[in-house]
PDB file of N, CA and C in Angstrom:
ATOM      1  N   UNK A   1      86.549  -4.794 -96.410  1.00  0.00           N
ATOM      2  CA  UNK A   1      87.388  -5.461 -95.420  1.00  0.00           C
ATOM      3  C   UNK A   1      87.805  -6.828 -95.949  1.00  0.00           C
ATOM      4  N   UNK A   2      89.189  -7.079 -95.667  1.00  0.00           N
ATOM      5  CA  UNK A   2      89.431  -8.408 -95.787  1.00  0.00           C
ATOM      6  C   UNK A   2      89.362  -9.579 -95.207  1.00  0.00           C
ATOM      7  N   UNK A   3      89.417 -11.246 -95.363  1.00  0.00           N
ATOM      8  CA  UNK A   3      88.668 -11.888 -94.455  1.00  0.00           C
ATOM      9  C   UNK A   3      89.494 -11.814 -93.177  1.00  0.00           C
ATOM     10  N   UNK A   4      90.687 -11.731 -92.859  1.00  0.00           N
ATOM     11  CA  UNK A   4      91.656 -11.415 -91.860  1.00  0.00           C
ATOM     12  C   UNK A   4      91.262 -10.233 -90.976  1.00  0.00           C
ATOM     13  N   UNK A   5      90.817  -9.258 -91.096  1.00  0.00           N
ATOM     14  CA  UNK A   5      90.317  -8.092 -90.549  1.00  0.00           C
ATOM     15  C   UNK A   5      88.600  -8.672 -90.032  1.00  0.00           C
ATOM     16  N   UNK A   6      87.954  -9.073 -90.713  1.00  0.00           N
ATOM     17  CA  UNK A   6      86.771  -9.753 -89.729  1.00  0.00           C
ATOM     18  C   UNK A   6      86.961 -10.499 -89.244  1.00  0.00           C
ATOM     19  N   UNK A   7      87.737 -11.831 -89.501  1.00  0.00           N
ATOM     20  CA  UNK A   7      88.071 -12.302 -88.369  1.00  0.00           C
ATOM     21  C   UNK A   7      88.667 -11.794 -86.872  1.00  0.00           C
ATOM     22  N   UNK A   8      89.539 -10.875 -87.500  1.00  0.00           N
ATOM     23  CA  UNK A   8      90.027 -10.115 -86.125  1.00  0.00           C
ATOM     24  C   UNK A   8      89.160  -9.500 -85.338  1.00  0.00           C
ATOM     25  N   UNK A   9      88.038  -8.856 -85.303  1.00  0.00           N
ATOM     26  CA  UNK A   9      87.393  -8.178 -85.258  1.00  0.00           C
ATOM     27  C   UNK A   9      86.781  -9.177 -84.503  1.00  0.00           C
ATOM     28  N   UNK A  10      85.846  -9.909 -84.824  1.00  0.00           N
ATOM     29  CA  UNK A  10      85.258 -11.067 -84.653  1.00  0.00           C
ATOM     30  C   UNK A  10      85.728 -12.094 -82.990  1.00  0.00           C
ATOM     31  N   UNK A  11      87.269 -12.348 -83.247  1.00  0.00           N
ATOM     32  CA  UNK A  11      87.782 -12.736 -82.020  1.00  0.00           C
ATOM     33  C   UNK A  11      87.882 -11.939 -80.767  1.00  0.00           C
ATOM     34  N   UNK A  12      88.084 -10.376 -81.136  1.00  0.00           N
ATOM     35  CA  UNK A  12      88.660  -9.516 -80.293  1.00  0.00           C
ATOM     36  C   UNK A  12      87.237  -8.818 -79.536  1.00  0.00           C
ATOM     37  N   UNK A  13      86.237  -9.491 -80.507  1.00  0.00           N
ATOM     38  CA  UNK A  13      84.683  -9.038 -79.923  1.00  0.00           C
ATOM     39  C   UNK A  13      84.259  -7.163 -80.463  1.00  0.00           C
ATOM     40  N   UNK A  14      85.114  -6.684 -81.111  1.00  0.00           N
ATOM     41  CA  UNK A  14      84.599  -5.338 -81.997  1.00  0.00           C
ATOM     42  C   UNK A  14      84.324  -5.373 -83.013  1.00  0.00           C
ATOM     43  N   UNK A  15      83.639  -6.484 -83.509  1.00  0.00           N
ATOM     44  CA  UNK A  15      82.790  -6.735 -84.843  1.00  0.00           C
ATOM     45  C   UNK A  15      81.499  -6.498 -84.870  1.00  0.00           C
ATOM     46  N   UNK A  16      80.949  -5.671 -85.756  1.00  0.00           N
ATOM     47  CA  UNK A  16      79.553  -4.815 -85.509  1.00  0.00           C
ATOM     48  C   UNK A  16      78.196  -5.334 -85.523  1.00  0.00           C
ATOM     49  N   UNK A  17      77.927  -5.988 -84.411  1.00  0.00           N
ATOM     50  CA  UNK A  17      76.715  -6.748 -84.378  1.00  0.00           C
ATOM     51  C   UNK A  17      75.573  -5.709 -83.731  1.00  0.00           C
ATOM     52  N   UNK A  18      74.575  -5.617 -84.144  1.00  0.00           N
ATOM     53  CA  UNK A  18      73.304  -4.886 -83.376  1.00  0.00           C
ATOM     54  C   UNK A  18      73.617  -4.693 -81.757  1.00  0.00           C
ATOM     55  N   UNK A  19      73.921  -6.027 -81.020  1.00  0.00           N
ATOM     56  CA  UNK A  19      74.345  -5.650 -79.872  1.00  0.00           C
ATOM     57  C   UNK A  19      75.247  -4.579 -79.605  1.00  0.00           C
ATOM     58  N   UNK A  20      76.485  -4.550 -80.135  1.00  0.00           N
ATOM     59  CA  UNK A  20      77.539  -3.870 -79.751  1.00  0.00           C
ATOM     60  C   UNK A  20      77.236  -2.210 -80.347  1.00  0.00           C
ATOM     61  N   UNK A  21      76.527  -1.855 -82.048  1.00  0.00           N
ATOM     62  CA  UNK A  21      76.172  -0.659 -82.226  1.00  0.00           C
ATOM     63  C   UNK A  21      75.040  -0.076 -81.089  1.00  0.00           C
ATOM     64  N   UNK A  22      74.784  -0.900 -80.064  1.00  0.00           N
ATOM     65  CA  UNK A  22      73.307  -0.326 -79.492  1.00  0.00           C
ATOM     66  C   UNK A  22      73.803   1.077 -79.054  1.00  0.00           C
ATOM     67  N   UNK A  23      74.989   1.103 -78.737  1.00  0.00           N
ATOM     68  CA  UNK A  23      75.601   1.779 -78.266  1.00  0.00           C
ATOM     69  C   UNK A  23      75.275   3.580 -78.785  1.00  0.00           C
ATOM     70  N   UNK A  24      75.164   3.769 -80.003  1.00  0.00           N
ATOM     71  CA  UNK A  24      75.161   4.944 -81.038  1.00  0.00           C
ATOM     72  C   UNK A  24      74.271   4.600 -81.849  1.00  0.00           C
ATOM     73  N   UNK A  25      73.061   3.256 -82.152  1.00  0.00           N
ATOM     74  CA  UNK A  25      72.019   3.419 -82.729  1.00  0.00           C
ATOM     75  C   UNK A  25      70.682   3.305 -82.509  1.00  0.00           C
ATOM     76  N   UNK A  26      69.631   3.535 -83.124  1.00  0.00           N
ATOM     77  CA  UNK A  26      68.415   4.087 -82.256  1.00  0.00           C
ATOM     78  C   UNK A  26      67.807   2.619 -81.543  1.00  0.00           C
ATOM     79  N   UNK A  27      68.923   1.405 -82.226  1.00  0.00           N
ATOM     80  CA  UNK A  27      68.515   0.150 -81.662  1.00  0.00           C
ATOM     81  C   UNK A  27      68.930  -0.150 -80.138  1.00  0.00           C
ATOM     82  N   UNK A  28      68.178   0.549 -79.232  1.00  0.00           N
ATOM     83  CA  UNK A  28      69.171   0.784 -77.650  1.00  0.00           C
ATOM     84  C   UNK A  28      69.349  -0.765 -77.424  1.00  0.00           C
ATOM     85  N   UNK A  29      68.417  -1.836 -77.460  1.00  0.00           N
ATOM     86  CA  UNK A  29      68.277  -3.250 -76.772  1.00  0.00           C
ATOM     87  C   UNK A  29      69.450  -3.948 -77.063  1.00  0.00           C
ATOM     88  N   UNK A  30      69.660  -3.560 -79.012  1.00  0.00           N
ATOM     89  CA  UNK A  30      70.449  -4.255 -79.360  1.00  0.00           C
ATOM     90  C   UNK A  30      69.911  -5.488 -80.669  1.00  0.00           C
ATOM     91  N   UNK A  31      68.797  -5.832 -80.366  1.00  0.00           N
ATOM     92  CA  UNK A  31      68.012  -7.023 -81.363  1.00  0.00           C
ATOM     93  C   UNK A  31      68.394  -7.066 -82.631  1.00  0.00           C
ATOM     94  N   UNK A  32      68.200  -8.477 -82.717  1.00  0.00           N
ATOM     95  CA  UNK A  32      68.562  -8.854 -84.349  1.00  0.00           C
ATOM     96  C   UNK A  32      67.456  -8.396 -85.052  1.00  0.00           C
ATOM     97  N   UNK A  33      68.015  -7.524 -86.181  1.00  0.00           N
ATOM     98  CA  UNK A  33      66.939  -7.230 -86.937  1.00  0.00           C
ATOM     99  C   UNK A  33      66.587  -7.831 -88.436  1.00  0.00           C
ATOM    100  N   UNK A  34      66.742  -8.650 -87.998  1.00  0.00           N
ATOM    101  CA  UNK A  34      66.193  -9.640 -89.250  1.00  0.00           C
ATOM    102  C   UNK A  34      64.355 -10.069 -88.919  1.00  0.00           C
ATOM    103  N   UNK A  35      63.858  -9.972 -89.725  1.00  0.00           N
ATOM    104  CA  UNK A  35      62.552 -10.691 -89.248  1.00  0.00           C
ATOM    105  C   UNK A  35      62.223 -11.794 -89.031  1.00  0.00           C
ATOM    106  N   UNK A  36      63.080 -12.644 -88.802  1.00  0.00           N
ATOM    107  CA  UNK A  36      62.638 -13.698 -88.521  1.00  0.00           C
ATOM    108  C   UNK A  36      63.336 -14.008 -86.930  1.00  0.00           C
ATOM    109  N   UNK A  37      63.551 -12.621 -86.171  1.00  0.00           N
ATOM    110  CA  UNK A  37      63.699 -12.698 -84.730  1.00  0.00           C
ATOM    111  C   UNK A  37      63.121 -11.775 -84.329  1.00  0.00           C
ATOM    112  N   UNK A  38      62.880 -12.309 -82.899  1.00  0.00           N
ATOM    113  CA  UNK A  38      62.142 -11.147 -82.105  1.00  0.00           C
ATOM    114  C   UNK A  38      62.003 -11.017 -81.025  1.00  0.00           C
ATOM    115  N   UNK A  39      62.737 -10.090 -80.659  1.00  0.00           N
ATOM    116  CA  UNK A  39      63.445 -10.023 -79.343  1.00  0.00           C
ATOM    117  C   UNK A  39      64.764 -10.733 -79.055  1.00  0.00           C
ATOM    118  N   UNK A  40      65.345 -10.583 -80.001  1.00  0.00           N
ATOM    119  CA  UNK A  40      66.697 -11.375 -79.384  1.00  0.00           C
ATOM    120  C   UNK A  40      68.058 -10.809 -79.409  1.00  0.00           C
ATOM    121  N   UNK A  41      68.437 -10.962 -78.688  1.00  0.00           N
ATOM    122  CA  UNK A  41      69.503 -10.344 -79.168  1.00  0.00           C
ATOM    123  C   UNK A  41      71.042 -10.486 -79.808  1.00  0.00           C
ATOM    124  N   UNK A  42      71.272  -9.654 -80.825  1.00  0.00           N
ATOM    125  CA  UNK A  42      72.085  -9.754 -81.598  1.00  0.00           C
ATOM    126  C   UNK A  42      73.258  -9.521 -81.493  1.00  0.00           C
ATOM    127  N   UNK A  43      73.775 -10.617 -80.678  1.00  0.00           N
ATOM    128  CA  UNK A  43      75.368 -10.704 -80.764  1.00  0.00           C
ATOM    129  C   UNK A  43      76.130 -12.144 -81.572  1.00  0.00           C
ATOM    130  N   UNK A  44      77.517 -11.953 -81.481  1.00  0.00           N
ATOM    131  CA  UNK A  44      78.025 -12.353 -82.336  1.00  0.00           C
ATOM    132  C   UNK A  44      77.395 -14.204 -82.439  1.00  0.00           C
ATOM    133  N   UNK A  45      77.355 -14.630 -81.264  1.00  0.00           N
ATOM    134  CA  UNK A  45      77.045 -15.774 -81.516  1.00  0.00           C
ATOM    135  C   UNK A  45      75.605 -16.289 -82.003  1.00  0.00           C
ATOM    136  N   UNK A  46      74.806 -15.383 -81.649  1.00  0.00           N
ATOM    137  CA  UNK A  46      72.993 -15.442 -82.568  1.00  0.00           C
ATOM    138  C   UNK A  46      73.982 -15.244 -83.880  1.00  0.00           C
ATOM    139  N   UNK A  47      74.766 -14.391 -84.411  1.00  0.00           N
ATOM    140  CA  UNK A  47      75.122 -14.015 -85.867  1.00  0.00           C
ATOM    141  C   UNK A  47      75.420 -15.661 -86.559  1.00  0.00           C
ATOM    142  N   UNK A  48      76.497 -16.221 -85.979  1.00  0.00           N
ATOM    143  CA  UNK A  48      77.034 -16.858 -86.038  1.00  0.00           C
ATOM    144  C   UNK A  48      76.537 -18.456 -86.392  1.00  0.00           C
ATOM    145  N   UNK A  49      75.414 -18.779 -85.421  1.00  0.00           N
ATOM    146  CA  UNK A  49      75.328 -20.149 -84.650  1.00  0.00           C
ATOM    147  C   UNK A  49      73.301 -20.161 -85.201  1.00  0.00           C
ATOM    148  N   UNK A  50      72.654 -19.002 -84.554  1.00  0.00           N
ATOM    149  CA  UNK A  50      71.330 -19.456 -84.278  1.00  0.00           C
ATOM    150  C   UNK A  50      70.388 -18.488 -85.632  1.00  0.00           C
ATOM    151  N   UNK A  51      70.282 -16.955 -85.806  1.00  0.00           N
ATOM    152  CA  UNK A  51      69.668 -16.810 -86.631  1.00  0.00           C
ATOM    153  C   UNK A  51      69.106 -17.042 -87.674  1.00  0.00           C
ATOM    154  N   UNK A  52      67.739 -17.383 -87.615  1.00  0.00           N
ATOM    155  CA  UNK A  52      67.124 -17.913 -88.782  1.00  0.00           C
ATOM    156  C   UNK A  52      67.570 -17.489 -90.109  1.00  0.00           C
ATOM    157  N   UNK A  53      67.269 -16.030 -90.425  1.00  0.00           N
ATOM    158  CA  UNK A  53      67.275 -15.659 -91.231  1.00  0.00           C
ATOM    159  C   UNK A  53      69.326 -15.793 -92.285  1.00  0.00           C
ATOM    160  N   UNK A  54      69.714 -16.315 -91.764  1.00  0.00           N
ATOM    161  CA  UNK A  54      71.735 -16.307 -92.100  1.00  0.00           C
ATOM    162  C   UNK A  54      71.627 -17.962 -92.483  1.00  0.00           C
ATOM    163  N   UNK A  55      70.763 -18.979 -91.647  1.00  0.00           N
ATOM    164  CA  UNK A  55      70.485 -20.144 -92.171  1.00  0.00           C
ATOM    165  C   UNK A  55      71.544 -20.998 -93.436  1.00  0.00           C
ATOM    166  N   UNK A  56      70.745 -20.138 -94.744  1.00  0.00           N
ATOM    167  CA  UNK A  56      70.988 -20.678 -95.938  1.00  0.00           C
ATOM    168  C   UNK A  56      72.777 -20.431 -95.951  1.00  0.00           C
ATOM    169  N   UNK A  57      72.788 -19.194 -95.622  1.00  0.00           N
ATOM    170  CA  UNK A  57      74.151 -18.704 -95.968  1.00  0.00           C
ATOM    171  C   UNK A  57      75.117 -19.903 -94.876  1.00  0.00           C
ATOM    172  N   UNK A  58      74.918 -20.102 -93.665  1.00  0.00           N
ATOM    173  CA  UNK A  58      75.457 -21.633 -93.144  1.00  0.00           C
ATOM    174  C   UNK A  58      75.342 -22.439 -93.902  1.00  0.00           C
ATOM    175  N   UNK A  59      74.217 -22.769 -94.303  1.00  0.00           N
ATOM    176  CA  UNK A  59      73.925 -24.685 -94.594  1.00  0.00           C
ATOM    177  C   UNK A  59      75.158 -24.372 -96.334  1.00  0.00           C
ATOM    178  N   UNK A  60      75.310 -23.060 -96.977  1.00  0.00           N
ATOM    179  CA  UNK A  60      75.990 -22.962 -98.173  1.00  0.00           C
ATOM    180  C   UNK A  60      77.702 -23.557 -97.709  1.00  0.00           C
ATOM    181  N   UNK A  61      77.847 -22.683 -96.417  1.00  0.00           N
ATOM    182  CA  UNK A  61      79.292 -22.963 -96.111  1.00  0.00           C
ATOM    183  C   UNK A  61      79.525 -24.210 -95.489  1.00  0.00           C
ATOM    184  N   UNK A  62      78.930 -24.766 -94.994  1.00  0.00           N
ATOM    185  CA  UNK A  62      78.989 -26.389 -94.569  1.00  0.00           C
ATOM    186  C   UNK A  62      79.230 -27.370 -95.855  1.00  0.00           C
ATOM    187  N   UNK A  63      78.338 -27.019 -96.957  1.00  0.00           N
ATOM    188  CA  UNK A  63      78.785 -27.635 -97.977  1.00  0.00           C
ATOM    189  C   UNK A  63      80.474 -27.293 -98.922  1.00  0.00           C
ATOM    190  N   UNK A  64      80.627 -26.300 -98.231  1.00  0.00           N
ATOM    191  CA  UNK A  64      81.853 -25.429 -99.512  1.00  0.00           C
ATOM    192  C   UNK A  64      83.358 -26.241 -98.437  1.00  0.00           C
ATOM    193  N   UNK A  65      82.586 -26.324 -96.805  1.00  0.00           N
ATOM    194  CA  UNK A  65      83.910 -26.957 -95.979  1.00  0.00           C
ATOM    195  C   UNK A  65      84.208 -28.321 -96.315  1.00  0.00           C
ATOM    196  N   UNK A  66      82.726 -29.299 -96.357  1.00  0.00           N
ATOM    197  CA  UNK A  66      82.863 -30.714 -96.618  1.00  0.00           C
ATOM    198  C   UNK A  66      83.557 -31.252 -97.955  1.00  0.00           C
ATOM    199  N   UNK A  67      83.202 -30.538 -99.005  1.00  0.00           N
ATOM    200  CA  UNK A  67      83.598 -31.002-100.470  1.00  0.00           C
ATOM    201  C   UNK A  67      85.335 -30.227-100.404  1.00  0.00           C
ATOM    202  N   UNK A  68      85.836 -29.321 -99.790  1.00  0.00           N
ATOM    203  CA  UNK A  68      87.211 -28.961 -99.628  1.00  0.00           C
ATOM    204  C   UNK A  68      87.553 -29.838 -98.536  1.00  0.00           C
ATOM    205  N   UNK A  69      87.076 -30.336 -97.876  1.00  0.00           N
ATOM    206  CA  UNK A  69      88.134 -31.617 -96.658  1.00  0.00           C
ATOM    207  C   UNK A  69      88.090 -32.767 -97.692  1.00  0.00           C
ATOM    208  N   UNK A  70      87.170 -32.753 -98.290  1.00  0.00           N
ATOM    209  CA  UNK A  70      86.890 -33.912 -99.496  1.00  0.00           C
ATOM    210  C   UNK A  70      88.026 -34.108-100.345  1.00  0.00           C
ATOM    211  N   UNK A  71      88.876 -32.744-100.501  1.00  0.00           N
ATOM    212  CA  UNK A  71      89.623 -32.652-101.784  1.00  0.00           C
ATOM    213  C   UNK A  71      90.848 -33.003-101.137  1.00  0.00           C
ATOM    214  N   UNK A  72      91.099 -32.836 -99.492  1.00  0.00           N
ATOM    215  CA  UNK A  72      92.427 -32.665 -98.879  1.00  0.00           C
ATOM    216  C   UNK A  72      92.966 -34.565 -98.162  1.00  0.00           C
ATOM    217  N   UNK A  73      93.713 -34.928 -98.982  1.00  0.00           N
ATOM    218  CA  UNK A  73      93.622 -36.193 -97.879  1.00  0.00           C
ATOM    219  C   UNK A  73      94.480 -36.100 -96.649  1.00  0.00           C
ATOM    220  N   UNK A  74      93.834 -36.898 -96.487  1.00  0.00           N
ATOM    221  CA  UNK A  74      94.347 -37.380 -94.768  1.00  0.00           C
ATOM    222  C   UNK A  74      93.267 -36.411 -93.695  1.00  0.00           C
ATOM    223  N   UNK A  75      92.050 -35.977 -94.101  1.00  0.00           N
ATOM    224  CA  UNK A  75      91.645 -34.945 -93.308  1.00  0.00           C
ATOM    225  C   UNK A  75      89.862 -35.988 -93.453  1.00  0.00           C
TER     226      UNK A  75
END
């Protein structure tokens, strides 16, 4: 998929988070299945905002946004 198609996906709320497959997988609740949650559940904004375990992969893109506003002036 391209990044345009997850994003879409993403806004329109049919982007495949544990929550939304509970639907057709043996995960009925929905929970993030990462281990470093438990009991929670996994929708887009745990994906997004709170899961431990995605962490690094944030704190990577916070750096990749700051040093590109870095490069852009007036921003």
């Amino acid at each position: 998929m391209n990044k345009s198609t997850v994003l879409a996906k993403m806004i329109s709320g049919r982007y495949r988070t544990e929550s939304l497959c509970r639907f057709w997988s043996d995960n009925r609740e929905g929970f993030c299945l990462a281990s470093t949650c438990y009991q929670t559940i996994g929708d887009l904004e745990h994906l997004l905002l709170h899961c431990p375990a995605l962490q690094p992969v944030r704190d990577g893109l916070q750096v990749i946004w700051l040093e590109r506003r870095g490069a852009i002036p007036g921003l």
